[in-house]
N, C-alpha and C. Protein backbone atom coordinates (compact mmCIF):
# COMPACT_ATOMS: atom_id res chain seq x y z
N UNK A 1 -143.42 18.04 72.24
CA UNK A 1 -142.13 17.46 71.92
C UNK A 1 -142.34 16.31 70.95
N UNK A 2 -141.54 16.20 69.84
CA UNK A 2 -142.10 15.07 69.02
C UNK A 2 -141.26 13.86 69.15
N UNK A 3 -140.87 13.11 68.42
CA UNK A 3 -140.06 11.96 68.20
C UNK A 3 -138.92 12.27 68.15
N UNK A 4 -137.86 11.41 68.41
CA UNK A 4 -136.65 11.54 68.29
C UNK A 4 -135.85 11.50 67.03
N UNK A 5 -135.11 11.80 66.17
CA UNK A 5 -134.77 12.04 64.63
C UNK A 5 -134.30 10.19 64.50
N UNK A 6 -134.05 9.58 65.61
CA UNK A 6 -133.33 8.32 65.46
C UNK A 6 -134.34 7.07 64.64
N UNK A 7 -135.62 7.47 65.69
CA UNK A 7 -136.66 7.15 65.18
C UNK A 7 -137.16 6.86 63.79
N UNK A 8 -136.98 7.81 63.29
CA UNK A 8 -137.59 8.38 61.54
C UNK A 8 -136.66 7.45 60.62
N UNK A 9 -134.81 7.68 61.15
CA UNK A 9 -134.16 7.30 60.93
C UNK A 9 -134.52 5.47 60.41
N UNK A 10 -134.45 5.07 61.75
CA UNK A 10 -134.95 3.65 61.69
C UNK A 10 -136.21 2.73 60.95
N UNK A 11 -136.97 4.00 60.90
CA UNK A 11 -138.61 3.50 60.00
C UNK A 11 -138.54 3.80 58.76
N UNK A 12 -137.14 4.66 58.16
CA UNK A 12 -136.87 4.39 56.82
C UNK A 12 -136.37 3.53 56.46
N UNK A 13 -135.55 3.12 57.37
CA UNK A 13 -134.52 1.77 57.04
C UNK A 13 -135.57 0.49 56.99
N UNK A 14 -135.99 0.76 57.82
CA UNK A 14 -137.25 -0.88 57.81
C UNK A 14 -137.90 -0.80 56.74
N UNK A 15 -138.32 0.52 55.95
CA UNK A 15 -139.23 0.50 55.04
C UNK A 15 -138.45 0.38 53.60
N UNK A 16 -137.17 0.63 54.15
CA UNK A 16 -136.62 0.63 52.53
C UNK A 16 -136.09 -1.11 52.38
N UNK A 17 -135.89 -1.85 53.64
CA UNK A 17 -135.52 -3.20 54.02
C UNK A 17 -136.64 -3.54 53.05
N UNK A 18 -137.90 -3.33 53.53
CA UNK A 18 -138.92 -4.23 52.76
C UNK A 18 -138.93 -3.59 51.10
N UNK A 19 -138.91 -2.39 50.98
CA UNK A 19 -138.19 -1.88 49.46
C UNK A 19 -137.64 -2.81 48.76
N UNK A 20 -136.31 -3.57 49.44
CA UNK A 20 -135.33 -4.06 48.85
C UNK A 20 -135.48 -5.51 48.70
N UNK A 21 -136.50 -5.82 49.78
CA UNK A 21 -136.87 -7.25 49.91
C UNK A 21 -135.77 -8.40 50.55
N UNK A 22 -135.72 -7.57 51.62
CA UNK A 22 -134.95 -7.98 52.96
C UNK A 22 -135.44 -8.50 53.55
N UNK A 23 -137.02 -7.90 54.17
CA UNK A 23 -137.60 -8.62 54.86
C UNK A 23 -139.01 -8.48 53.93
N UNK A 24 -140.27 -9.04 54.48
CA UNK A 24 -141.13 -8.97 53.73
C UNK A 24 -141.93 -7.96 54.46
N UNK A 25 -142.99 -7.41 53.85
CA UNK A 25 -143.57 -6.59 54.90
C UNK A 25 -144.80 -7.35 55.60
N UNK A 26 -145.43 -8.26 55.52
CA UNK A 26 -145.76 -9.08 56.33
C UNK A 26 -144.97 -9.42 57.90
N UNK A 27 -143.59 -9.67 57.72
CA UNK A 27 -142.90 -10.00 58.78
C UNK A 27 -142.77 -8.63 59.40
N UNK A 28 -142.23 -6.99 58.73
CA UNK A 28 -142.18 -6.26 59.42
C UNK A 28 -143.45 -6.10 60.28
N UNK A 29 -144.81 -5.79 59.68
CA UNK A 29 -145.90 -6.07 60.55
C UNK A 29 -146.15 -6.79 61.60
N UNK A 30 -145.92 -8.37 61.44
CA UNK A 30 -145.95 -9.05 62.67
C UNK A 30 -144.61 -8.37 64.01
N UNK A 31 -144.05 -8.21 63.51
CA UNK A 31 -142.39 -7.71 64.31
C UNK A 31 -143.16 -6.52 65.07
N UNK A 32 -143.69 -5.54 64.30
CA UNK A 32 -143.93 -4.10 64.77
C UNK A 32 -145.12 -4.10 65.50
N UNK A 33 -146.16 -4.99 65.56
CA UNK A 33 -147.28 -5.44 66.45
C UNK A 33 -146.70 -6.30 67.64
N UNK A 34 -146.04 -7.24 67.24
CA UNK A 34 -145.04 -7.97 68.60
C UNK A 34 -144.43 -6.70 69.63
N UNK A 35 -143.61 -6.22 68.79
CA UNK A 35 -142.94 -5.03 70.07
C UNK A 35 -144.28 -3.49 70.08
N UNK A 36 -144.97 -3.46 69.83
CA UNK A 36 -146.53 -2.93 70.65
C UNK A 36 -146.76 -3.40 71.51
N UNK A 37 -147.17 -4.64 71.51
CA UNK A 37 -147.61 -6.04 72.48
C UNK A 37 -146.95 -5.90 73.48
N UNK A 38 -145.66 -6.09 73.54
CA UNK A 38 -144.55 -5.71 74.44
C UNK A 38 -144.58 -4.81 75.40
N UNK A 39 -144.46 -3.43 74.77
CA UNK A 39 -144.37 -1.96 75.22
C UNK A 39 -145.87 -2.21 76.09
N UNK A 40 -146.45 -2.58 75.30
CA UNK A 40 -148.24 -2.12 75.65
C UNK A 40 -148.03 -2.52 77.40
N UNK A 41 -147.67 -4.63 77.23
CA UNK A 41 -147.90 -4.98 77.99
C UNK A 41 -146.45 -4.49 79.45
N UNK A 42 -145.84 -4.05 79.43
CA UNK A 42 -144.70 -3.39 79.94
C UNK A 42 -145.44 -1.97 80.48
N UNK A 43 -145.91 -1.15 79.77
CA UNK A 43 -146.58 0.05 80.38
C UNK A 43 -147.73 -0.34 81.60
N UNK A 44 -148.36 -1.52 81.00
CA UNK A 44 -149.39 -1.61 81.91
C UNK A 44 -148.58 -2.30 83.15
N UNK A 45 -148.01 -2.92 83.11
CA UNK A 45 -147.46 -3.41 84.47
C UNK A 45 -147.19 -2.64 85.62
N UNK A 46 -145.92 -1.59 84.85
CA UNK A 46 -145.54 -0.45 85.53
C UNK A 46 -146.72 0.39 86.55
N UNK A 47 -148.10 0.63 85.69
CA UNK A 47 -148.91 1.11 85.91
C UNK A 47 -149.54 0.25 87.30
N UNK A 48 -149.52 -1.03 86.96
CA UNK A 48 -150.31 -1.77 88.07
C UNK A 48 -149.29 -1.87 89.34
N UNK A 49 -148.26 -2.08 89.48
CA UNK A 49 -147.05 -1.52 89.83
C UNK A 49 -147.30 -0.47 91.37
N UNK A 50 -147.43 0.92 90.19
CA UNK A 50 -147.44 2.03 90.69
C UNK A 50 -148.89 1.76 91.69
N UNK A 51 -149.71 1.41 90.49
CA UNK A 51 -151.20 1.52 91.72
C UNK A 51 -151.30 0.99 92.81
N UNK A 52 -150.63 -0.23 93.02
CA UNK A 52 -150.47 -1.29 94.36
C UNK A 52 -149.73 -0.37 95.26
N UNK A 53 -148.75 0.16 94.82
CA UNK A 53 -147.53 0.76 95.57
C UNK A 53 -148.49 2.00 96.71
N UNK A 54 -149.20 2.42 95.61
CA UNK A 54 -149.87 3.77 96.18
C UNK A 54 -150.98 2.99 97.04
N UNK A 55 -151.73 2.19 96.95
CA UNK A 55 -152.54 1.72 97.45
C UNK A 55 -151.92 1.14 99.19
N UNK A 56 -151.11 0.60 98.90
CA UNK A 56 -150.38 -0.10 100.07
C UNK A 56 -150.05 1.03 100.88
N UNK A 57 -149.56 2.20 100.64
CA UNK A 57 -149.54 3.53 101.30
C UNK A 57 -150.57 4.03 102.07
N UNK A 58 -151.80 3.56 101.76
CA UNK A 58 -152.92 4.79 102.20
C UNK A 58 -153.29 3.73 103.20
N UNK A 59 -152.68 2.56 103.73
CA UNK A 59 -153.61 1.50 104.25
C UNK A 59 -152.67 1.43 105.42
């Protein structure tokens, strides 16, 4: 299953933003590593989360 079309949508717009010199692409970079950072650190939680949850079960 791939990406969602909204997606593509949006990473043209950011890319044509810096095209147009809206934003710089420096800032899109920092922005697009910030919300990685984010997600990253958000997945792992969930994950540690889940593992406690399961752990607390078997005990």
């Amino acid at each position: 299953m791939g990406r969602p079309p909204k997606l593509y949508e949006v990473a043209l717009q950011l890319l044509d933003d810096v095209h147009q010199g809206r934003i710089t692409a420096d800032e899109l970079l920092a922005q697009t590593i910030r919300c990685l950072i984010i997600a990253r650190n958000e997945k792992r939680q969930r994950m540690e989360t889940l593992l406690e949850s399961q752990s607390s079960r078997r005990h």
